[in-house]
C-alpha atoms as a PDB file:
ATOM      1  CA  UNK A   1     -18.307  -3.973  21.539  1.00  0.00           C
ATOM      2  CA  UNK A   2     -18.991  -1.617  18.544  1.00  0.00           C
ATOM      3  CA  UNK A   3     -15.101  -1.834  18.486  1.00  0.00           C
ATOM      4  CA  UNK A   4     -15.034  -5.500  17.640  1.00  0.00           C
ATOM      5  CA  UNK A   5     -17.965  -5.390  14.988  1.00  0.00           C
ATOM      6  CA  UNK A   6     -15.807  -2.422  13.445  1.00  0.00           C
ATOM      7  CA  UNK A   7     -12.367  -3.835  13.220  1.00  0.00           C
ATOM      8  CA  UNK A   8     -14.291  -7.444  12.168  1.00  0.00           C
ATOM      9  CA  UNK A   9     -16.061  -5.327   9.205  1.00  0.00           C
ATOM     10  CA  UNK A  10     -12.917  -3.542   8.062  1.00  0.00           C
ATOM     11  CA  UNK A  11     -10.821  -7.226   8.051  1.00  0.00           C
ATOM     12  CA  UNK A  12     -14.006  -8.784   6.067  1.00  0.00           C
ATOM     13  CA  UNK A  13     -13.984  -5.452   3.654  1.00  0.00           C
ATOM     14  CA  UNK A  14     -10.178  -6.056   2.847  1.00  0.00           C
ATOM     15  CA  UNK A  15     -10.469  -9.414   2.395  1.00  0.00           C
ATOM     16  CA  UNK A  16     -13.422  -9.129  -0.129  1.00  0.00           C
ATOM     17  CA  UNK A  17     -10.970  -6.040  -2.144  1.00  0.00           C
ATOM     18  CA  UNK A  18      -7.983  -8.305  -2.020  1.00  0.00           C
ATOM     19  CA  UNK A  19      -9.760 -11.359  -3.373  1.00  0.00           C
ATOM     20  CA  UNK A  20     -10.914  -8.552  -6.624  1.00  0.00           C
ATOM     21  CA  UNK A  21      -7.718  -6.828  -7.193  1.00  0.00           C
ATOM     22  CA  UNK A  22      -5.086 -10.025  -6.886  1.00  0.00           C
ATOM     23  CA  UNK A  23      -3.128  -9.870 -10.019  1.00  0.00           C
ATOM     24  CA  UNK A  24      -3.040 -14.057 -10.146  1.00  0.00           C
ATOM     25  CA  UNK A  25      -5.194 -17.070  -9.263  1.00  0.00           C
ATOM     26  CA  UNK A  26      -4.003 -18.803  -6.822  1.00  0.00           C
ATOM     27  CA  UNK A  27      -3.421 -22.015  -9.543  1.00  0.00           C
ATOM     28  CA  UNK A  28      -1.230 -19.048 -11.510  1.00  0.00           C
ATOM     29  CA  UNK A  29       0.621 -18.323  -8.285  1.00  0.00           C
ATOM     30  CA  UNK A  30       1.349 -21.711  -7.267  1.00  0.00           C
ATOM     31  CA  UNK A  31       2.906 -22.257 -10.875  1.00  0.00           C
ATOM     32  CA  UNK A  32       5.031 -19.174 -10.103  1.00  0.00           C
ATOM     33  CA  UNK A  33       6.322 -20.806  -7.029  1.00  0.00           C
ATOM     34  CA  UNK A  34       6.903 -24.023  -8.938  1.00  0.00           C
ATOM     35  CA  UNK A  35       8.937 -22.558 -11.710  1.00  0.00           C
ATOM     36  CA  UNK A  36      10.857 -20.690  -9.154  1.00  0.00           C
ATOM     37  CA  UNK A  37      12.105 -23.869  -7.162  1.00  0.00           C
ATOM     38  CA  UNK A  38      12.495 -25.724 -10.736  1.00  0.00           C
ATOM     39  CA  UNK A  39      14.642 -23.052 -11.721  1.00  0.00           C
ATOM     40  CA  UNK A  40      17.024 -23.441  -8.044  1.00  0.00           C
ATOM     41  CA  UNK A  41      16.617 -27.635  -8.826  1.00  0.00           C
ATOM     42  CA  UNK A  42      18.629 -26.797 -12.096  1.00  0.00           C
ATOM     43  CA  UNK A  43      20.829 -23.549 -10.724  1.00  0.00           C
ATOM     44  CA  UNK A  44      21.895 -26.318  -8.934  1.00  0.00           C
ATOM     45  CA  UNK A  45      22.714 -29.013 -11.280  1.00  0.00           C
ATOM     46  CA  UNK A  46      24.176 -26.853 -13.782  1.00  0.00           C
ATOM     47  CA  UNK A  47      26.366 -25.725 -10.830  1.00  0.00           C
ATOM     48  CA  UNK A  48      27.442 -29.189 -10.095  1.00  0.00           C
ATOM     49  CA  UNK A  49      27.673 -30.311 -13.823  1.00  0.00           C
ATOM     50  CA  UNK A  50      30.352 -26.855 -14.325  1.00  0.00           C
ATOM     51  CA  UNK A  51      32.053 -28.188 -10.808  1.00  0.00           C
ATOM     52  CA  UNK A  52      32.665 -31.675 -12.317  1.00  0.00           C
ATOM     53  CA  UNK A  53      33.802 -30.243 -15.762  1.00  0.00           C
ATOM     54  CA  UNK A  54      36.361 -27.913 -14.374  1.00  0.00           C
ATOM     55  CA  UNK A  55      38.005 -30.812 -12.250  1.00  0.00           C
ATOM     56  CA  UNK A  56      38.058 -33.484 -15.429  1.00  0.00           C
ATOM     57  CA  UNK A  57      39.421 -30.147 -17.266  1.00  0.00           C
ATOM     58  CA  UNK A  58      42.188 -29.722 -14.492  1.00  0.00           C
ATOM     59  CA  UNK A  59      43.028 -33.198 -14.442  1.00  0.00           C
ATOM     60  CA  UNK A  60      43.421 -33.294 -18.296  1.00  0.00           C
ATOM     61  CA  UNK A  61      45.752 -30.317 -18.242  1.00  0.00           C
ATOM     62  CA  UNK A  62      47.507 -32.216 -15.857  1.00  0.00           C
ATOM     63  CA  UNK A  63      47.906 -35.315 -17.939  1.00  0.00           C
ATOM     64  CA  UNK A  64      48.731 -32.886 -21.542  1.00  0.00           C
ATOM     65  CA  UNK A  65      51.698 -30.851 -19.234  1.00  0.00           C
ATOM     66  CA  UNK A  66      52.868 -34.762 -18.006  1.00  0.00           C
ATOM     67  CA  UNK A  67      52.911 -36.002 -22.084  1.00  0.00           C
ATOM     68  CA  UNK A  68      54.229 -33.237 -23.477  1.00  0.00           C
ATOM     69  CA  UNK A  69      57.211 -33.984 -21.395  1.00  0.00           C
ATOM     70  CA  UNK A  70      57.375 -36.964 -23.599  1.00  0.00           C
ATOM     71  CA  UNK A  71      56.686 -36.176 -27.233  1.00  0.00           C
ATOM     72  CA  UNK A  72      54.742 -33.305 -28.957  1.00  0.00           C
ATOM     73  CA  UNK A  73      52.596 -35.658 -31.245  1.00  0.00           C
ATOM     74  CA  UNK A  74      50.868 -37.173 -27.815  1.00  0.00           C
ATOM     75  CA  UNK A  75      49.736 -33.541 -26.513  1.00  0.00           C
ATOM     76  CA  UNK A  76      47.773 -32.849 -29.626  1.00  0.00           C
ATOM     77  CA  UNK A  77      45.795 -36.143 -29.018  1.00  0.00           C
ATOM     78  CA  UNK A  78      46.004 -35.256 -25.226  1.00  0.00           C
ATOM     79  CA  UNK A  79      44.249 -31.762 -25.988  1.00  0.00           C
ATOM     80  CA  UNK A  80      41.559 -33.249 -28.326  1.00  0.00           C
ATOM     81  CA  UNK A  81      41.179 -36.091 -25.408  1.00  0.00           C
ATOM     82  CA  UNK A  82      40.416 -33.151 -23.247  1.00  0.00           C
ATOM     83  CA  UNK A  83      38.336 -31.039 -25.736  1.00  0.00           C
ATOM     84  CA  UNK A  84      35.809 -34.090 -26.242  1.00  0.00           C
ATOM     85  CA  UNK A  85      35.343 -34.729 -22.329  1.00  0.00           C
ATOM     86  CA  UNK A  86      34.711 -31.050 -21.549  1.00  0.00           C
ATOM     87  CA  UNK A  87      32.317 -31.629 -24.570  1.00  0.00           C
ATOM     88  CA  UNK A  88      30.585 -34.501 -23.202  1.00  0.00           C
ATOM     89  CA  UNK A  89      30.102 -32.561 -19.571  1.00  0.00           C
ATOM     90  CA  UNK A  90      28.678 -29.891 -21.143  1.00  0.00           C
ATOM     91  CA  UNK A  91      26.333 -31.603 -22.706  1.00  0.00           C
ATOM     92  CA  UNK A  92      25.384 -33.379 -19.749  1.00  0.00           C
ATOM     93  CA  UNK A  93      24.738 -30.575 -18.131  1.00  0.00           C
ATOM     94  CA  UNK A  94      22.671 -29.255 -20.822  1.00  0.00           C
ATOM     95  CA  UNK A  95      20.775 -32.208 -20.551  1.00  0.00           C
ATOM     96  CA  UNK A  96      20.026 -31.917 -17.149  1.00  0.00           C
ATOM     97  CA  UNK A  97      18.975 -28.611 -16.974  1.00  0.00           C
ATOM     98  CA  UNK A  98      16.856 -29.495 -19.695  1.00  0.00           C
ATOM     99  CA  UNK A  99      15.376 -32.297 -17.462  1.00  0.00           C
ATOM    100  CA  UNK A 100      14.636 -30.248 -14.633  1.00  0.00           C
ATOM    101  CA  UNK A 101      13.478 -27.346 -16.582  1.00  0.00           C
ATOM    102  CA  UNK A 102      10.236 -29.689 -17.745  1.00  0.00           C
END
């Protein structure tokens, strides 16, 4: 029995010197882990936003090499075609990790 009372004195001890040394609240912590699955929400859409931007990329690329077949004026305008989507992805993807990061 003195056992019991000894081991339940010791877990009652530690849980008194954990509650006065934690380095956070528990409001501080729970921010932490908020942050932290914020951050994976937009890992992920950034991820997604780069995925869609490198197949309208490809498929531009696709379309300059098919009109410079035909004339060399077109694939200028092609390229700048291209530029300004890439441009437009990006800053969706800006956006939305800007959205997710609030």
């Amino acid at each position: 029995m003195p056992l019991i009372f000894g081991f339940l004195a010791g877990v009652a001890v530690g849980a008194v010197a954990a509650l006065l040394y934690a380095p956070k609240s528990g409001q501080e912590f729970r921010t932490d882990i908020n942050f932290d699955q914020n951050m994976q929400e937009v890992s992920s859409r950034v991820e997604k936003a780069v995925a869609e931007m490198q197949t309208f990329v490809e498929a531009q690329v696709k379309q300059i090499q098919t009109k410079s077949g035909e004339a060399g004026g077109d694939v200028a305008e092609a390229a700048e075609e291209a530029v300004e989507g890439a441009q437009d992805v990006a800053a969706q993807a800006k956006g939305a990790a800007e959205e997710a990061a609030s």
